[in-house]
Each structure stands twice: as C-alpha cells, then as structure tokens.
C-alpha atoms as a PDB file:
ATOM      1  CA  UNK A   1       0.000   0.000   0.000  1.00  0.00           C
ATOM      2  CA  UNK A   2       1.324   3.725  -0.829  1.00  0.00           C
ATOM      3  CA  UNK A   3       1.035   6.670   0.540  1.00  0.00           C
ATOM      4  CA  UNK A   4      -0.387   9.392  -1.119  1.00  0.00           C
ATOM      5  CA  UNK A   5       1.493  12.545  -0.321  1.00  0.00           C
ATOM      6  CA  UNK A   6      -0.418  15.597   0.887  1.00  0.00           C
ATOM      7  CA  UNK A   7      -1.326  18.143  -2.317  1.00  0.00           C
ATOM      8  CA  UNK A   8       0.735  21.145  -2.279  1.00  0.00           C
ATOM      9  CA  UNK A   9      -1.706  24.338  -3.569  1.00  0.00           C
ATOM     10  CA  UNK A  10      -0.037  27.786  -4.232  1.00  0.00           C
ATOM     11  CA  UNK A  11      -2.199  30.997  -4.358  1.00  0.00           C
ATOM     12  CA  UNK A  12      -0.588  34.186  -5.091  1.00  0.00           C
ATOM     13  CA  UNK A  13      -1.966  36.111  -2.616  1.00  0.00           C
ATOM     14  CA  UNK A  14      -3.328  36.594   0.786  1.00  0.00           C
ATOM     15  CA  UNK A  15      -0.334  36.167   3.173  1.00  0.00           C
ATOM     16  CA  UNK A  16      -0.293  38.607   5.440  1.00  0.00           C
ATOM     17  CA  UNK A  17      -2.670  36.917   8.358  1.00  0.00           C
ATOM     18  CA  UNK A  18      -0.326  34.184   8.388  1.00  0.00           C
ATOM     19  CA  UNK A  19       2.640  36.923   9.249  1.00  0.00           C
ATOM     20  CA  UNK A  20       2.984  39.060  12.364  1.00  0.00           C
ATOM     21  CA  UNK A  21       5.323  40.532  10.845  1.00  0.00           C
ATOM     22  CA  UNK A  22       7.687  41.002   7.585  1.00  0.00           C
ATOM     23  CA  UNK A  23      10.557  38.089   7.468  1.00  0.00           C
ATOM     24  CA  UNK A  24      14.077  39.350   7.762  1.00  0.00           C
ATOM     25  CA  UNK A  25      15.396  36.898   5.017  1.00  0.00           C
ATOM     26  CA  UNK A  26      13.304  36.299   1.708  1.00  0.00           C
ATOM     27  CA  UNK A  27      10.438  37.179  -0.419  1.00  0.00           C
ATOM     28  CA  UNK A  28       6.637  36.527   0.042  1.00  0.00           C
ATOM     29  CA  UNK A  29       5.407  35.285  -2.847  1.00  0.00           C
ATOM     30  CA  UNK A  30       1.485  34.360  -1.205  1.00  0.00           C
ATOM     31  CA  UNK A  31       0.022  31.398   0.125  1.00  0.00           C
ATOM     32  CA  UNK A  32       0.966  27.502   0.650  1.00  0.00           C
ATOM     33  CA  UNK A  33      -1.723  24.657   1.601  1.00  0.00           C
ATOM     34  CA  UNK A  34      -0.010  21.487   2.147  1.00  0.00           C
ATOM     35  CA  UNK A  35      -2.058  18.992   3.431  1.00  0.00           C
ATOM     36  CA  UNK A  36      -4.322  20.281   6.146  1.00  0.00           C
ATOM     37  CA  UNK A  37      -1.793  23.480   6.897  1.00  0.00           C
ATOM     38  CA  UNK A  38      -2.129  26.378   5.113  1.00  0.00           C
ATOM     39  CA  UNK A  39       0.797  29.698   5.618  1.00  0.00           C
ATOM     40  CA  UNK A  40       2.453  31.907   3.227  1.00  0.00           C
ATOM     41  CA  UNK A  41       5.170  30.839   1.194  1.00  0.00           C
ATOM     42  CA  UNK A  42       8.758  32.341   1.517  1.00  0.00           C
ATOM     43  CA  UNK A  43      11.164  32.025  -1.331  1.00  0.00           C
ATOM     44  CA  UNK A  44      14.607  32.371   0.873  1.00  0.00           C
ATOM     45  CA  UNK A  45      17.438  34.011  -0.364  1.00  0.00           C
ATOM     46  CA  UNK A  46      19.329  30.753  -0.889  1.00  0.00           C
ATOM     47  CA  UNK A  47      16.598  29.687  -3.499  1.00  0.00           C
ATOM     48  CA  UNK A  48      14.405  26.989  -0.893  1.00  0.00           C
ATOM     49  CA  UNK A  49      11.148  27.806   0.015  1.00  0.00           C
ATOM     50  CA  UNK A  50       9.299  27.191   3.193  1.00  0.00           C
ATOM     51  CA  UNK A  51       6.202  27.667   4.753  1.00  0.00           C
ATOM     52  CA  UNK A  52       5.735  30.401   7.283  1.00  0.00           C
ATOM     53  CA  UNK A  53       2.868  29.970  10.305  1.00  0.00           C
ATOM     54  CA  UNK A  54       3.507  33.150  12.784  1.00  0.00           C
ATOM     55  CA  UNK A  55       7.091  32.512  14.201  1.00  0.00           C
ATOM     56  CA  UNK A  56       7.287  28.796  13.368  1.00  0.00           C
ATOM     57  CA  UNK A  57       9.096  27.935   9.522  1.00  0.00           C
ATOM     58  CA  UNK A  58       8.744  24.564   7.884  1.00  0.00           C
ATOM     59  CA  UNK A  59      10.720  23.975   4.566  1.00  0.00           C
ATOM     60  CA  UNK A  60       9.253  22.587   1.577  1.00  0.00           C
ATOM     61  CA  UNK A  61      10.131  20.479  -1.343  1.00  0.00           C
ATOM     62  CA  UNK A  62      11.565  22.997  -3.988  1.00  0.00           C
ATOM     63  CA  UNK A  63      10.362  20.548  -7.106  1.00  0.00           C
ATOM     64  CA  UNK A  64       7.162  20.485  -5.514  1.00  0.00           C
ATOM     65  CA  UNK A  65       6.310  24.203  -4.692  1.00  0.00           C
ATOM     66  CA  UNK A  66       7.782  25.484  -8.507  1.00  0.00           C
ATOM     67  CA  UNK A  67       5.354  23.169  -9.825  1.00  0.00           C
ATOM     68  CA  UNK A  68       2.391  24.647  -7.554  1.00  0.00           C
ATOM     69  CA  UNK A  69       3.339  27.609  -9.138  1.00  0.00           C
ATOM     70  CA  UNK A  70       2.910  26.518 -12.404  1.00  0.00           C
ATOM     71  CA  UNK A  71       0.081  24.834 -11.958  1.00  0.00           C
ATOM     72  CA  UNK A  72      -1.615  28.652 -10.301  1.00  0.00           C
ATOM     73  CA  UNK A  73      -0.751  29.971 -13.696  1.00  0.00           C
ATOM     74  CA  UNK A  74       2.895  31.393 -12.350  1.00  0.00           C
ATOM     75  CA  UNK A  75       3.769  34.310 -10.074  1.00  0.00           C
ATOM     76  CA  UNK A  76       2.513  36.946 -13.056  1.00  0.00           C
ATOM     77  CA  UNK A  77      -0.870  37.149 -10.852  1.00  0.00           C
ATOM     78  CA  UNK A  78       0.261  37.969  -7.949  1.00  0.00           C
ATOM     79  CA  UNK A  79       2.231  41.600  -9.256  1.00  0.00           C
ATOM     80  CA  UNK A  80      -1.412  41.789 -10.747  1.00  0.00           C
ATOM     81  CA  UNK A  81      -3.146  41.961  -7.838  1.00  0.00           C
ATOM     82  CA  UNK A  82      -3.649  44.688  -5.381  1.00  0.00           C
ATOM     83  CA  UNK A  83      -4.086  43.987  -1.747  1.00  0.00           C
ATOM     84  CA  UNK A  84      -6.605  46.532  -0.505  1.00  0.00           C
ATOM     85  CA  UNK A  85      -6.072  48.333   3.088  1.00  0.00           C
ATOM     86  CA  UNK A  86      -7.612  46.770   6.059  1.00  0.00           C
ATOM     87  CA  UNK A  87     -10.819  48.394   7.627  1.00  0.00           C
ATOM     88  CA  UNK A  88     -10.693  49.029  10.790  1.00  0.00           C
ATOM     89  CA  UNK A  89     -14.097  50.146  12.531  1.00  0.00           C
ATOM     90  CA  UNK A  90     -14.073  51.495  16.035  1.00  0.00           C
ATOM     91  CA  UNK A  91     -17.396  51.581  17.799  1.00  0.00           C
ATOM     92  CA  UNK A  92     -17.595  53.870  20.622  1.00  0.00           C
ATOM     93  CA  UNK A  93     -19.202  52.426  24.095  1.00  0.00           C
ATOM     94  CA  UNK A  94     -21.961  54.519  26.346  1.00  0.00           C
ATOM     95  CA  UNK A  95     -20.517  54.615  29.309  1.00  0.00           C
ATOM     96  CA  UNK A  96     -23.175  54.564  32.795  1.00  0.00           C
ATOM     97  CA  UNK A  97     -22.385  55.968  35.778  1.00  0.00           C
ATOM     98  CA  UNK A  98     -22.673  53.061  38.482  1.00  0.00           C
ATOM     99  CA  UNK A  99     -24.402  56.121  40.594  1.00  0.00           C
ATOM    100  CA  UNK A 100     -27.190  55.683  38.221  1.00  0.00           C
ATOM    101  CA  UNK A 101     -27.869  52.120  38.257  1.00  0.00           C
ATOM    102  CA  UNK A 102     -30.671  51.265  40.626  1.00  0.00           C
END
C-alpha cells in the first residue's frame, strides 16, 4: 500500500494573516496549503522555500512548490493583484455611571 502525499496548492496572494510581521530573510510570494496546513510561502534568499505559520518555519520540497506555481498559472498574478487596506471600525461604548444604576 502507498502513501499518497499531501497536495501542495499555491495561491498568489493573501499572506499577510499568516505573518505578524515582515521576514528578515526572503520574499513573500502568497500562500501555501499542504495537506491540512495552510501559511504563506517564503522564497529564501538561498533559493528553498518554506512555509511560514507566525514565528514557526517549515521547509518545503523545492520541485514540488515550482510546480504549484505553475500549476496557479505562475507568479505573473500575484504583481497583478492589489491587496486593498484593512478596515478598521471602532465603535464607541456609552458609558453609565454606576451612581445611576438602581
């Protein structure tokens, strides 16, 4: 019996909620869903790629991600796309004086 291997998806886009903040070595090139775990994907500057989840990095099978890429119709889409700015909506509270509560 053999194993299937999990599929390895690529999109070019949506990677900064998997980020707290911008790596130090490498370029984002979007999103990675292998198997069950989803992150962005980090081309390093060495030429590997990995899989970034917050602060934890997991490399990733070079043959395997460049043909993700292909298969998403390349890394043309992503310099396509532009992320829009966040929303953020602040709602402001009533506030009761505890005098007033009977």
């Amino acid at each position: 019996m053999q194993l299937s291997r999990p599929k390895l998806v690529f999109l070019p886009f949506g990677a900064e909620r998997f980020l707290p903040r911008q790596p130090k070595e490498g370029t984002v090139l979007g999103v990675v869903q292998h198997g069950m775990l989803t992150g962005a994907l980090l081309k390093k500057d060495d030429g590997s790629y990995a899989q970034v989840n917050g602060d934890i990095t997991q490399p990733l099978n070079t043959s395997r991600v460049e043909h993700a890429i292909r298969a998403a119709g390349g890394l043309k889409r992503a310099r396509e796309r532009v992320a829009t700015p966040a929303i953020v909506v602040m709602k402001r509270r009533r506030k009761i004086d505890p005098a007033l509560r009977g």
